[in-house]
Structures are given as C-alpha cells and as structure tokens.
C-alpha atoms as a PDB file:
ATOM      1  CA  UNK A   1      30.412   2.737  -8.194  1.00  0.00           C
ATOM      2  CA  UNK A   2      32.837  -0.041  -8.702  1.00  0.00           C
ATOM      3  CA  UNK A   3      33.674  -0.155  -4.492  1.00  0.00           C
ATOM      4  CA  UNK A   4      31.856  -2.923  -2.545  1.00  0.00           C
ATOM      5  CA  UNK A   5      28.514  -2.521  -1.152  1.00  0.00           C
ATOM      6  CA  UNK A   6      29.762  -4.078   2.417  1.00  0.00           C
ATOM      7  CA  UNK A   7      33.104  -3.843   3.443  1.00  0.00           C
ATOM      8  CA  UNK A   8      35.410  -7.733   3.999  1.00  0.00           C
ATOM      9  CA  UNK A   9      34.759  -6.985   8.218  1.00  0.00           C
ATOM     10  CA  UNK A  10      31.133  -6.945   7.814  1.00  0.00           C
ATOM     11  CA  UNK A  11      28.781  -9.391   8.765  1.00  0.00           C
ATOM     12  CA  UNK A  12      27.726 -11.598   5.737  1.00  0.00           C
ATOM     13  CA  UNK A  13      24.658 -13.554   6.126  1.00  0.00           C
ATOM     14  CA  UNK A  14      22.958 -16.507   4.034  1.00  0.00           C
ATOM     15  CA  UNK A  15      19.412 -16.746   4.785  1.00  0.00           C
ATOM     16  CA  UNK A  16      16.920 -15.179   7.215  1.00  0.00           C
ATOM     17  CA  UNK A  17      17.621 -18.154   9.559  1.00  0.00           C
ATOM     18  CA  UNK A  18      21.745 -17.296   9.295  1.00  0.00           C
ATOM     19  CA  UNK A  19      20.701 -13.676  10.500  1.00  0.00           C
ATOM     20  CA  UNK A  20      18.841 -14.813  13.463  1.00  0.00           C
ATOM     21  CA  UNK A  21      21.935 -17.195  14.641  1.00  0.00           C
ATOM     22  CA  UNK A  22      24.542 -14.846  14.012  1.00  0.00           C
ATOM     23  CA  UNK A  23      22.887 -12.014  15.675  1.00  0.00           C
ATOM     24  CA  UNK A  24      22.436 -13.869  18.832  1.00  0.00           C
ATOM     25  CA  UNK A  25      25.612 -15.762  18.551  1.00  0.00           C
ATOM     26  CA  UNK A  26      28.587 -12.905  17.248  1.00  0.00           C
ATOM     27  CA  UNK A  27      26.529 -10.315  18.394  1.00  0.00           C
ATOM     28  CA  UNK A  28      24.554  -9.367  21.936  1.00  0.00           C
ATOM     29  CA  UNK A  29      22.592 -12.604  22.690  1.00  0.00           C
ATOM     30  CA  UNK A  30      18.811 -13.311  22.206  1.00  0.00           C
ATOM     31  CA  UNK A  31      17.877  -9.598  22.852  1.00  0.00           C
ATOM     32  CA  UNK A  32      19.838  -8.115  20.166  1.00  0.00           C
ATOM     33  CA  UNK A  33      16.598  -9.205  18.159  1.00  0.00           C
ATOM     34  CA  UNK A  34      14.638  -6.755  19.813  1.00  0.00           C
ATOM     35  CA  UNK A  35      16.882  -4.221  19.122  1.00  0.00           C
ATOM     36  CA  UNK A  36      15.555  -0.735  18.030  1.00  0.00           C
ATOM     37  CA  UNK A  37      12.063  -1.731  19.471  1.00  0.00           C
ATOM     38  CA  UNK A  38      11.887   1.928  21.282  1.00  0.00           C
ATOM     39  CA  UNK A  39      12.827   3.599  18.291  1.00  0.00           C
ATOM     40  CA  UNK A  40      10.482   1.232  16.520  1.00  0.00           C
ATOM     41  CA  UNK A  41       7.420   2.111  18.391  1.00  0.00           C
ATOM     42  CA  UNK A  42       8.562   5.546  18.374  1.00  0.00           C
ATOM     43  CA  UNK A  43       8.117   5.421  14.505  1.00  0.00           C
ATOM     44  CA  UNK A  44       4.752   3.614  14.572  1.00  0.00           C
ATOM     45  CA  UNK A  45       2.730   5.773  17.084  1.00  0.00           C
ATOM     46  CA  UNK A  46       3.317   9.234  14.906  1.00  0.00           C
ATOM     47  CA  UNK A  47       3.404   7.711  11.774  1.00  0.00           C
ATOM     48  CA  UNK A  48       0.224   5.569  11.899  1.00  0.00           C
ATOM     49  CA  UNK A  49      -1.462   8.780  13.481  1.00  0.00           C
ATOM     50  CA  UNK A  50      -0.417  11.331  10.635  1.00  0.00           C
ATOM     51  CA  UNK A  51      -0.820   8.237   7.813  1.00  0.00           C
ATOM     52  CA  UNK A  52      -4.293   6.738   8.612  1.00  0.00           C
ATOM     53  CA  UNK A  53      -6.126   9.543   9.142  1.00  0.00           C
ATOM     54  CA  UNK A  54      -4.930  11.698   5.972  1.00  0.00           C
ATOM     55  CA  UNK A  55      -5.577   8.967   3.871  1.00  0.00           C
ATOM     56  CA  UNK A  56      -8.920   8.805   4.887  1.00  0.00           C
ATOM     57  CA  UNK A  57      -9.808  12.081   4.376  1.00  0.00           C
ATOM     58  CA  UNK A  58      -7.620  12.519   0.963  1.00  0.00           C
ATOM     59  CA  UNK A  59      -9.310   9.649  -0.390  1.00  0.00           C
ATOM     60  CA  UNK A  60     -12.824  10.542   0.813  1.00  0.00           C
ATOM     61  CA  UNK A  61     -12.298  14.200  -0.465  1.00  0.00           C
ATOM     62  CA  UNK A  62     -11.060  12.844  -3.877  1.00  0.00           C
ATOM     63  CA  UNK A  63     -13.549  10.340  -4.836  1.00  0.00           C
ATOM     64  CA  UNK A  64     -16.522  12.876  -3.856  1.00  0.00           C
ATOM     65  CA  UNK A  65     -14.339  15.241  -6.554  1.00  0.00           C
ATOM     66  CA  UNK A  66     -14.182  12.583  -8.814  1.00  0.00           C
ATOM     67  CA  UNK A  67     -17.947  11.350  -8.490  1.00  0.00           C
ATOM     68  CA  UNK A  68     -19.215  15.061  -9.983  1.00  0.00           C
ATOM     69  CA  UNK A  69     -16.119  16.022 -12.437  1.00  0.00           C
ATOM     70  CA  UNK A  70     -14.596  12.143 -13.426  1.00  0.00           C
ATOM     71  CA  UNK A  71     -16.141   9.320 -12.503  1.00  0.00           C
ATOM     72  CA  UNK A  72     -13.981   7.505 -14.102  1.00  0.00           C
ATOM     73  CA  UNK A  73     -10.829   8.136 -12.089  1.00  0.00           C
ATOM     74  CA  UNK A  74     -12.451   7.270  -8.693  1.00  0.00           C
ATOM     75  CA  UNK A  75     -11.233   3.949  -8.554  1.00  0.00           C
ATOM     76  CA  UNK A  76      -7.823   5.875  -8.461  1.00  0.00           C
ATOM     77  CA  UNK A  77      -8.485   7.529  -5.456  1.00  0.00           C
ATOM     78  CA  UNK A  78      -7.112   5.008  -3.374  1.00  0.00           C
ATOM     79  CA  UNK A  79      -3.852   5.261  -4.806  1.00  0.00           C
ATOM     80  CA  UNK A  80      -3.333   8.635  -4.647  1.00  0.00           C
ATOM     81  CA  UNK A  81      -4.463   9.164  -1.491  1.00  0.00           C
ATOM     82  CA  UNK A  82      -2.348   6.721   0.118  1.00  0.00           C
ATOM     83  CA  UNK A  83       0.739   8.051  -1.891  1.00  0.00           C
ATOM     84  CA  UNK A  84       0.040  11.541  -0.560  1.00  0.00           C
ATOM     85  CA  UNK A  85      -0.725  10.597   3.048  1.00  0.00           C
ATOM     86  CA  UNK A  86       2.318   7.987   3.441  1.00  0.00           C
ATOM     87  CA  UNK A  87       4.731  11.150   1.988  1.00  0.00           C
ATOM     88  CA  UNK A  88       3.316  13.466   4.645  1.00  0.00           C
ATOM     89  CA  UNK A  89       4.137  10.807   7.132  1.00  0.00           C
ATOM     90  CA  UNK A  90       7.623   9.809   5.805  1.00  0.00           C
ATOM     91  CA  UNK A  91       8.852  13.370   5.826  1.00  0.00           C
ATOM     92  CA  UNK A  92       7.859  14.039   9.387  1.00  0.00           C
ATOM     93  CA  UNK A  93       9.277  11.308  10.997  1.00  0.00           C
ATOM     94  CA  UNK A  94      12.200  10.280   8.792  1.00  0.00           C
ATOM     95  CA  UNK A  95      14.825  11.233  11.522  1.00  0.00           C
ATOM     96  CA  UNK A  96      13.173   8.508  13.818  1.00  0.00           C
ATOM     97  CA  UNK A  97      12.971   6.092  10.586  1.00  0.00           C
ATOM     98  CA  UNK A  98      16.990   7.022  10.382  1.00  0.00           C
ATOM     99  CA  UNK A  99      17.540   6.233  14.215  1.00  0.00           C
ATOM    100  CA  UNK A 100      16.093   2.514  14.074  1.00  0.00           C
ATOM    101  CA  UNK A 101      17.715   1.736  11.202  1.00  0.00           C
ATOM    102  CA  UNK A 102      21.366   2.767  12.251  1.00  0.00           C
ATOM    103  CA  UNK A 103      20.739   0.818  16.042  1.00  0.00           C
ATOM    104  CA  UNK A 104      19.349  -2.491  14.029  1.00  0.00           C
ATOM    105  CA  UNK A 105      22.742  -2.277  11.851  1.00  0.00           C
ATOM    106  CA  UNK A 106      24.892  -1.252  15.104  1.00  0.00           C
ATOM    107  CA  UNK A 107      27.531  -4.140  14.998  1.00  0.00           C
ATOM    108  CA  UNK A 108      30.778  -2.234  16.741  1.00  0.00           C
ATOM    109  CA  UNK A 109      29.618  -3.952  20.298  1.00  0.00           C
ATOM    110  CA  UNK A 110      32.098  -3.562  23.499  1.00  0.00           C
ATOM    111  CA  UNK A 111      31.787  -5.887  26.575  1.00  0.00           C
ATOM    112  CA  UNK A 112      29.895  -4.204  29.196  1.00  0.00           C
ATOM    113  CA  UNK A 113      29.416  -1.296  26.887  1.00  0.00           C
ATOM    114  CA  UNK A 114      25.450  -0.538  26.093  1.00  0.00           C
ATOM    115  CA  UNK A 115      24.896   0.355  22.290  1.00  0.00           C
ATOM    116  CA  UNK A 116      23.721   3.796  21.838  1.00  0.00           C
ATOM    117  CA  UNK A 117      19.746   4.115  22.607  1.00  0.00           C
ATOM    118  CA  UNK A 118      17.889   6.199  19.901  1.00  0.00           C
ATOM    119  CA  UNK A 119      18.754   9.886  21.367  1.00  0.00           C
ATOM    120  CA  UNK A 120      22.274   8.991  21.060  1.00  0.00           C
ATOM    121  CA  UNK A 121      22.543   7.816  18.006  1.00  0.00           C
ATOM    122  CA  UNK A 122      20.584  10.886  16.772  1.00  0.00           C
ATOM    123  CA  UNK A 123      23.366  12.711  18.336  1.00  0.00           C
ATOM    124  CA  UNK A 124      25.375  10.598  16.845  1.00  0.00           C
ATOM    125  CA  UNK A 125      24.416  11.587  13.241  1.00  0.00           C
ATOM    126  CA  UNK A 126      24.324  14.936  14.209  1.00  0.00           C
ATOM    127  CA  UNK A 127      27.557  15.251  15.702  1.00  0.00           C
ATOM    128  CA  UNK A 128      29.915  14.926  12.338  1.00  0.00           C
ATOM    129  CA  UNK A 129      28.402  18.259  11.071  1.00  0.00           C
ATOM    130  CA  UNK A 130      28.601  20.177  14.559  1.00  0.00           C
ATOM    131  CA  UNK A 131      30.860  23.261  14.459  1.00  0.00           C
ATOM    132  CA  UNK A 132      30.774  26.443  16.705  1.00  0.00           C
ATOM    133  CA  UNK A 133      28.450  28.346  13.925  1.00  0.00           C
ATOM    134  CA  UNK A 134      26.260  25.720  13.661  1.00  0.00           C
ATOM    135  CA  UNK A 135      22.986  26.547  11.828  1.00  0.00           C
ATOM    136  CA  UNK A 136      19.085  25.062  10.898  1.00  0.00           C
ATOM    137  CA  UNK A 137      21.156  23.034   7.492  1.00  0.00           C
ATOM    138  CA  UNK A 138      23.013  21.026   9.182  1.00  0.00           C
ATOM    139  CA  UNK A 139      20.504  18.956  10.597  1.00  0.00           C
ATOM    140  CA  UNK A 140      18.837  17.858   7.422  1.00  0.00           C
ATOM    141  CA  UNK A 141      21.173  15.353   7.704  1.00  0.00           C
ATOM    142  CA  UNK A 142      18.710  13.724  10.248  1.00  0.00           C
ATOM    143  CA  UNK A 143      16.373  13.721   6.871  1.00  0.00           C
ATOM    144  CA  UNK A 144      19.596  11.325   5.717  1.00  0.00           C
ATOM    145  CA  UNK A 145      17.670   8.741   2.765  1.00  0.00           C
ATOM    146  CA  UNK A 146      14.418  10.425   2.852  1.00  0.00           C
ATOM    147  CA  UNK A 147      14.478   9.940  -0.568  1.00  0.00           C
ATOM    148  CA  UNK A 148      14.833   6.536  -0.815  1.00  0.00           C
ATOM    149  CA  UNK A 149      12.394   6.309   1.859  1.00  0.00           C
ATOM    150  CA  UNK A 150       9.868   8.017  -0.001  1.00  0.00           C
ATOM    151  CA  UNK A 151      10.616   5.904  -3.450  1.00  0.00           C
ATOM    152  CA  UNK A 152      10.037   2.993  -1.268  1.00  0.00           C
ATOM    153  CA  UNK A 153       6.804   4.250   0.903  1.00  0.00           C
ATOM    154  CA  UNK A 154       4.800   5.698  -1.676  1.00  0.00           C
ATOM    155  CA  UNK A 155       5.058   3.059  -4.046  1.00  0.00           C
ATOM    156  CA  UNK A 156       4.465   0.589  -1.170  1.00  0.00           C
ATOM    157  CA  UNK A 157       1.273   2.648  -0.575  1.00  0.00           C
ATOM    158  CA  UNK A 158       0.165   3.487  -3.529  1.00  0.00           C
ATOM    159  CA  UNK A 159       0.365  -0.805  -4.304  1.00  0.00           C
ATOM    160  CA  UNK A 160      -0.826  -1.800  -0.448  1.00  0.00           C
ATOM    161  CA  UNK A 161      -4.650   0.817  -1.087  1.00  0.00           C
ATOM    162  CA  UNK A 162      -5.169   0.093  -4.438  1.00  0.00           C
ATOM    163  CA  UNK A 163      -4.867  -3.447  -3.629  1.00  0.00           C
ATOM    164  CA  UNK A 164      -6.677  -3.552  -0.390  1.00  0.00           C
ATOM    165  CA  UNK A 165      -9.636  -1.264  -0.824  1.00  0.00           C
ATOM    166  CA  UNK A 166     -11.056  -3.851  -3.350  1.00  0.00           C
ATOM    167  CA  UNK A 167     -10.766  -6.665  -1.441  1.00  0.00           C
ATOM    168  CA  UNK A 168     -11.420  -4.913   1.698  1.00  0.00           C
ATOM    169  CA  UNK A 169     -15.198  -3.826  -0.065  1.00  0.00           C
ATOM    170  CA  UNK A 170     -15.815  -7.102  -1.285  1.00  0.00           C
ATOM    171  CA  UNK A 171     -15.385  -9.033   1.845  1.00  0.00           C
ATOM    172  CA  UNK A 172     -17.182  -6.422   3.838  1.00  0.00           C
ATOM    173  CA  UNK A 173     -19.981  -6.742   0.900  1.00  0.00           C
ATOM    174  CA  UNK A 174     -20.067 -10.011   1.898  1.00  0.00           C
ATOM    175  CA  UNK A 175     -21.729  -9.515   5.928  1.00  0.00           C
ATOM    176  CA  UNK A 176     -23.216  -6.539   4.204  1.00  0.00           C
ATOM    177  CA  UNK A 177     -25.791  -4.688   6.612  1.00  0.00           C
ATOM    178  CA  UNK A 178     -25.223  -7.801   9.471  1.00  0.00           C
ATOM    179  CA  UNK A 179     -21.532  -6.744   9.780  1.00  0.00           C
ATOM    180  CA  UNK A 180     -19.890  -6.560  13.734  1.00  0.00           C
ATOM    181  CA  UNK A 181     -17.139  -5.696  14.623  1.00  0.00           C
ATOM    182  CA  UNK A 182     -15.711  -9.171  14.445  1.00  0.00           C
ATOM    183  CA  UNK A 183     -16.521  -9.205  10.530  1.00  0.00           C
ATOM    184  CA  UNK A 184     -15.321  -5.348  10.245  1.00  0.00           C
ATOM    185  CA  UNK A 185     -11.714  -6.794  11.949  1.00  0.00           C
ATOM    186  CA  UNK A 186     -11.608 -10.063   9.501  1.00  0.00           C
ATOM    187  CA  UNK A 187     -12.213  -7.800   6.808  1.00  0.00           C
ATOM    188  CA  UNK A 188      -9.640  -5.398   6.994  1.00  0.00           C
ATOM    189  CA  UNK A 189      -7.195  -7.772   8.776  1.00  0.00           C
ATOM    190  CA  UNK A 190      -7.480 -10.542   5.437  1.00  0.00           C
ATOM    191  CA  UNK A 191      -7.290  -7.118   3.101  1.00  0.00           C
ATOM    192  CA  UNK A 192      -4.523  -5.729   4.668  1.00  0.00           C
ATOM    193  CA  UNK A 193      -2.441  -8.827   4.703  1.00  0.00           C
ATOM    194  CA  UNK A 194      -2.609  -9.699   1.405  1.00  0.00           C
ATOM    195  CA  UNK A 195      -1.904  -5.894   0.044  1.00  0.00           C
ATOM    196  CA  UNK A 196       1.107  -5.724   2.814  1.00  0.00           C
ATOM    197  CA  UNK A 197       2.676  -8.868   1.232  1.00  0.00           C
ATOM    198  CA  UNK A 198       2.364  -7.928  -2.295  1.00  0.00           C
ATOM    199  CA  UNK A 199       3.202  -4.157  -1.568  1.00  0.00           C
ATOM    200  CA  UNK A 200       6.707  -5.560   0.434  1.00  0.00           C
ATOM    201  CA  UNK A 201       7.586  -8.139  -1.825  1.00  0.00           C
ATOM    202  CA  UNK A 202       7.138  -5.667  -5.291  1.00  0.00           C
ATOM    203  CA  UNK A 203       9.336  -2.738  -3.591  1.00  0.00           C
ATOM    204  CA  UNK A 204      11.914  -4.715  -1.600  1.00  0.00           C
ATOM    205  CA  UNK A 205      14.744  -3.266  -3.950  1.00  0.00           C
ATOM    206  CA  UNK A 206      14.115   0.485  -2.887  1.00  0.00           C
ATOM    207  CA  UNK A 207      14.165  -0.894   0.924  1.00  0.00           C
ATOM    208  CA  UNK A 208      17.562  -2.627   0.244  1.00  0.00           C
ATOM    209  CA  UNK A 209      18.648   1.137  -1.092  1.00  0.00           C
ATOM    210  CA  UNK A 210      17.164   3.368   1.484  1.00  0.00           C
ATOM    211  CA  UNK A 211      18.836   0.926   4.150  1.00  0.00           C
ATOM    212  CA  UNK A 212      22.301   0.930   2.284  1.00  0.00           C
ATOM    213  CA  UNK A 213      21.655   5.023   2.098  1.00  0.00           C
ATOM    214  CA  UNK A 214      21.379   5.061   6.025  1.00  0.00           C
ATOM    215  CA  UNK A 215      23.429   3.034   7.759  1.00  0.00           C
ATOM    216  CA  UNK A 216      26.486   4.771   5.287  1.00  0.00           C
ATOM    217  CA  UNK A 217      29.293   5.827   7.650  1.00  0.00           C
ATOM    218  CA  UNK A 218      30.940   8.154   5.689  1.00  0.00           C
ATOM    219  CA  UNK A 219      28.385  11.564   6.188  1.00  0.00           C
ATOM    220  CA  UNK A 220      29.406  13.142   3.263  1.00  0.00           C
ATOM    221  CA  UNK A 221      29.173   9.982   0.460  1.00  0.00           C
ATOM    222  CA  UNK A 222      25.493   9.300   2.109  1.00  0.00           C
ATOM    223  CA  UNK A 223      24.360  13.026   1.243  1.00  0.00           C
ATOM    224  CA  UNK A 224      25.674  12.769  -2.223  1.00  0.00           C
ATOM    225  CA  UNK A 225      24.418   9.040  -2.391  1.00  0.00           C
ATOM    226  CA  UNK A 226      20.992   8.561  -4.411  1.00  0.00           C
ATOM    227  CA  UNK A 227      18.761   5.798  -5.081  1.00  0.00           C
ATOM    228  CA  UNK A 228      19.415   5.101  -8.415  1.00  0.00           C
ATOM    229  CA  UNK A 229      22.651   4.904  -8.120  1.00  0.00           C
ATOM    230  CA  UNK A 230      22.597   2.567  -4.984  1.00  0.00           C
ATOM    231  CA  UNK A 231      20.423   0.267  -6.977  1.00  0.00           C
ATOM    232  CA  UNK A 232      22.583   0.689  -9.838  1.00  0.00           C
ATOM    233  CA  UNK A 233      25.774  -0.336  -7.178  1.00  0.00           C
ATOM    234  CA  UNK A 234      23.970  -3.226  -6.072  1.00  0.00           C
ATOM    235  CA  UNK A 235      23.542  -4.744  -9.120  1.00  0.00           C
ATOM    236  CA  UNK A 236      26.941  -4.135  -9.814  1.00  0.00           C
ATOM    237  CA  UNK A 237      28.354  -5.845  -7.150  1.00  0.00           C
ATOM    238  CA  UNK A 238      25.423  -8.848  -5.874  1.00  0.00           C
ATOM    239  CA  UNK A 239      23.455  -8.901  -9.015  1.00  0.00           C
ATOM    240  CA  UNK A 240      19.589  -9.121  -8.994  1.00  0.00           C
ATOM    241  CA  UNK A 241      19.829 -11.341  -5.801  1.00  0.00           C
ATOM    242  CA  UNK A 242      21.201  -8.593  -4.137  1.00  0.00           C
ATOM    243  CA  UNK A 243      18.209  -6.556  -4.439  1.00  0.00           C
ATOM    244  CA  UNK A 244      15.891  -8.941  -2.800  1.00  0.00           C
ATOM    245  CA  UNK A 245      18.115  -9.471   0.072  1.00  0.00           C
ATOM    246  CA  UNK A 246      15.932  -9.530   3.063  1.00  0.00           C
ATOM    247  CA  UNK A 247      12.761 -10.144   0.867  1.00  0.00           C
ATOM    248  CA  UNK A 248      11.126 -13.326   2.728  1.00  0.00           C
ATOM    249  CA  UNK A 249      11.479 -11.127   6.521  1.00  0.00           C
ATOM    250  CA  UNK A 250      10.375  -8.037   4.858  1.00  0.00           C
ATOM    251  CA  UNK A 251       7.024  -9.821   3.392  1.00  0.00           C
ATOM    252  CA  UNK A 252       6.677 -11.929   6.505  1.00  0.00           C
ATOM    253  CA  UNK A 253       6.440  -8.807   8.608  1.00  0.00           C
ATOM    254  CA  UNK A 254       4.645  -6.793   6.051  1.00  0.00           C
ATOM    255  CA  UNK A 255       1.507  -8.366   5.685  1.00  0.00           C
ATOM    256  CA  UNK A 256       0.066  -9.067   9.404  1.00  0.00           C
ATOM    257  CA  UNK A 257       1.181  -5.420  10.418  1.00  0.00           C
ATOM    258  CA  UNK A 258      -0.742  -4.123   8.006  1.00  0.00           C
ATOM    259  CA  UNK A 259      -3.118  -6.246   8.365  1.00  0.00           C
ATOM    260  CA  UNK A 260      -2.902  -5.438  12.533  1.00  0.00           C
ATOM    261  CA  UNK A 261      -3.029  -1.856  12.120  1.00  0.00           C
ATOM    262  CA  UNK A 262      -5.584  -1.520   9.264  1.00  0.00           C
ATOM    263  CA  UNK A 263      -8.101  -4.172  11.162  1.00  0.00           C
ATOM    264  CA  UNK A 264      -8.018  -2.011  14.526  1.00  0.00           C
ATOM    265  CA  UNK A 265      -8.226   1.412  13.474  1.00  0.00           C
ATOM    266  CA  UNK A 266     -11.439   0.427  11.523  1.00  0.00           C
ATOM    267  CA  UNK A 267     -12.635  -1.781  14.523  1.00  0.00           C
ATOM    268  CA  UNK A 268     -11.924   1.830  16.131  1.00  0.00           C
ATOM    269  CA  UNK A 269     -13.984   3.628  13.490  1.00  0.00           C
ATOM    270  CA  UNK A 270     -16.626   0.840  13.546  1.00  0.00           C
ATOM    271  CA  UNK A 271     -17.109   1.464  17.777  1.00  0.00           C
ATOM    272  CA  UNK A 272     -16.740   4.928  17.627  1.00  0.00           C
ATOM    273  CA  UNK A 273     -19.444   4.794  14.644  1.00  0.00           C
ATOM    274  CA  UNK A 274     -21.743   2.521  16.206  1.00  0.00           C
ATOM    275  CA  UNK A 275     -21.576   5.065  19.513  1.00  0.00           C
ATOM    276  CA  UNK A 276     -22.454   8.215  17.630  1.00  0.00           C
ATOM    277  CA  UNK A 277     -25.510   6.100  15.979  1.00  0.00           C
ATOM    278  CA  UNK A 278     -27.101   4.932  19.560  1.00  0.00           C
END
C-alpha cells in the first residue's frame, strides 16, 4: 500500500494540455492521439446495443410495476434501470474495455516497431497465464477490473438517467404534441449532456481506479488488486488531487457523447415511430 502508484520511468503529466504535448512529442507523433480508436469503436457498437435497449425496456417494465403496486417509487425507475442495463453491458464487453485501455497506456514504443493492435494485446493479457493444461479460468483474467468498472458504470448510470430523464421530459414537454425530430434530437442531446458531465465529473475517482487496476503489469497483484484499496493507495500517495486526475478530459468527453448517442437513438425511435404511425 505504501509502494508508488507510477513507477520514477513513467510518464508524469501536469495538465490535460501537458498530455496532449507529450504524447505527440516523447511518444508516436500526432496519431498516437487516436490511439485505441478500433478498440474504441469496438467497445461502443456492442455496448450501446446491449445498454440502450435494456434500459428501455427495464425501465418501461418497472415503472408500469410501480404505477399498480408503488407509485411512489416510479420516479426511481430510471435509476435502476440504467444501473441494471449498464452492468449487463459492462460484463459482456469488459475484455474489449481492458484492450483500449492497456493500448491508450502503451508507452514501451520501438522505432519502426507498430504497438500491438487490440487482438494482440488481448493475447497479450492472456499469454502470462498460458500453460499446456490450460483451462476456461484462466481467461477471466480478460474480465481484469471488471469490478472497478462496474463501481464506476453503474454509479455513472444510475447519476447520468436519473438526471436526464427529468430534464429530458421537461424539454420535450416543452414542443409537446408539435415535436420533430429536430426538437426530439435537441431534447435528448441538451439532457444527455448535462447528465454525462455531472455523471463523469461525480465518479471520476472509480475511473482513476479501474484504469490503475488495468493497465497493472504485474498479472498476479492486478487479480488480487481491488477498488478500495486502489483508492485507498491513491490517496496515500497523490492525495485527493490524485483522484481527479484526468477529471476536466473525462467531463469534456462525457457530456456530448452522451449527449450524441442518447439524441440519435431517440431520433431513431422517433423515425421508426413516426413510420409505424403512417
């Protein structure tokens, strides 16, 4: 607990703008800031299509329960939707979530030597616990910080709905019955952006930990690793700064994602709707 958080050969950065300068100066060039993008969109596609979907239907099945047997917990069914739907989604594609994260924090760079693509570096995870018995266990270290992914994720979610689906109403009682699909987009897009932002900025800690947790070299230290006790390590060693590192990127990305996504799958509901009806 008392060993540093980043060993004395690791990069050590000042601000947001110190990580964009040293990553294209020490590091690959102006490209190394799109590294991870395959693995990235990897992520989205599946996750987005498992996330959106189940939290619609959770949270439409919940508040019809609620409506008959307690009204007054419907306003909760936002929240516990999004938790549930957002752990579905976590579990399934943590191993991809593990992948990005390891090629963003890839730093041992060789001239005229490509970094390791996200296959590889899967590969690469795997390949510490390969043995000539191999068997189905040892790849659940491809599930490596799941928990602190989940600590982070459904507390994100469970902030990002409850926030959103308020504001999201509101605004959309606002156009009321001469809503389009411009309105429907502005809607969701000024909802989501505003729940993304708060949702990042509340649980940046836990994504400090479940980035620590996966970009650990030393296999056996990040299964035995857990979230509380990276926090607790943190602290320790960078005080409360050190669990906001990253915050103002983090927030800055946070809110017009969700704001993206959110807007265009219910511009995509909206069409789809409005083609059923004529």
């Amino acid at each position: 607990g008392s060993e540093p958080i980043c060993p004395p050969d690791c990069f050590q950065y000042k601000g947001t703008v110190d990580v964009f300068l040293k990553v294209v100066r020490q590091q690959e060039g102006f490209g190394r800031l799109w590294r991870g993008t395959n693995a990235g969109l990897a992520l989205a596609i599946p996750t987005v299509g498992i996330y959106l979907p189940c939290y619609d239907i959770f949270r439409n099945k919940i508040e019809d329960f609620t409506r008959s047997n307690a009204p007054g917990l419907t306003p909760y069914a936002p929240l516990v939707a999004g938790s549930v739907a957002r752990s579905l989604a976590c579990i399934a594609c943590s191993p991809i979530e593990l992948a990005r994260t390891r090629m963003q924090a890839y730093k041992e760079f060789q001239p005229g030597v490509k970094p390791p693509g996200m296959w590889k570096t899967l590969l690469g995870v795997l390949s510490p616990h390969a043995s000539p018995g191999q068997n189905v266990q040892n790849y659940r270290v491809l599930w490596t910080g799941v928990g602190a992914q989940l600590a982070r994720d459904v507390p994100f979610s469970a902030i990002c709905w409850s926030t959103l689906e308020p504001i999201r109403r509101k605004l959309l009682g606002l156009v009321a019955e001469d809503g389009d699909a411009a309105s429907v987009l502005g809607a969701n897009f000024a909802a989501g952006f505003v729940a993304g932002s708060l949702a990042a900025g509340v649980t940046c800690p836990l994504d400090v930990a479940k980035t620590r947790r996966q970009i650990e070299k030393d296999a056996q230290k990040a299964m035995r690793m857990t979230t509380r006790q990276t926090l607790v390590d943190i602290l320790r060693s960078e005080g409360p700064k050190g669990l906001f590192t990253g915050v103002g990127p983090r927030v800055a990305r946070a809110g017009p994602s969700v704001g993206i996504v959110i807007s265009f799958y219910e511009v995509i509901k909206y069409a789809l709707h409005q083609r059923n009806m004529s």
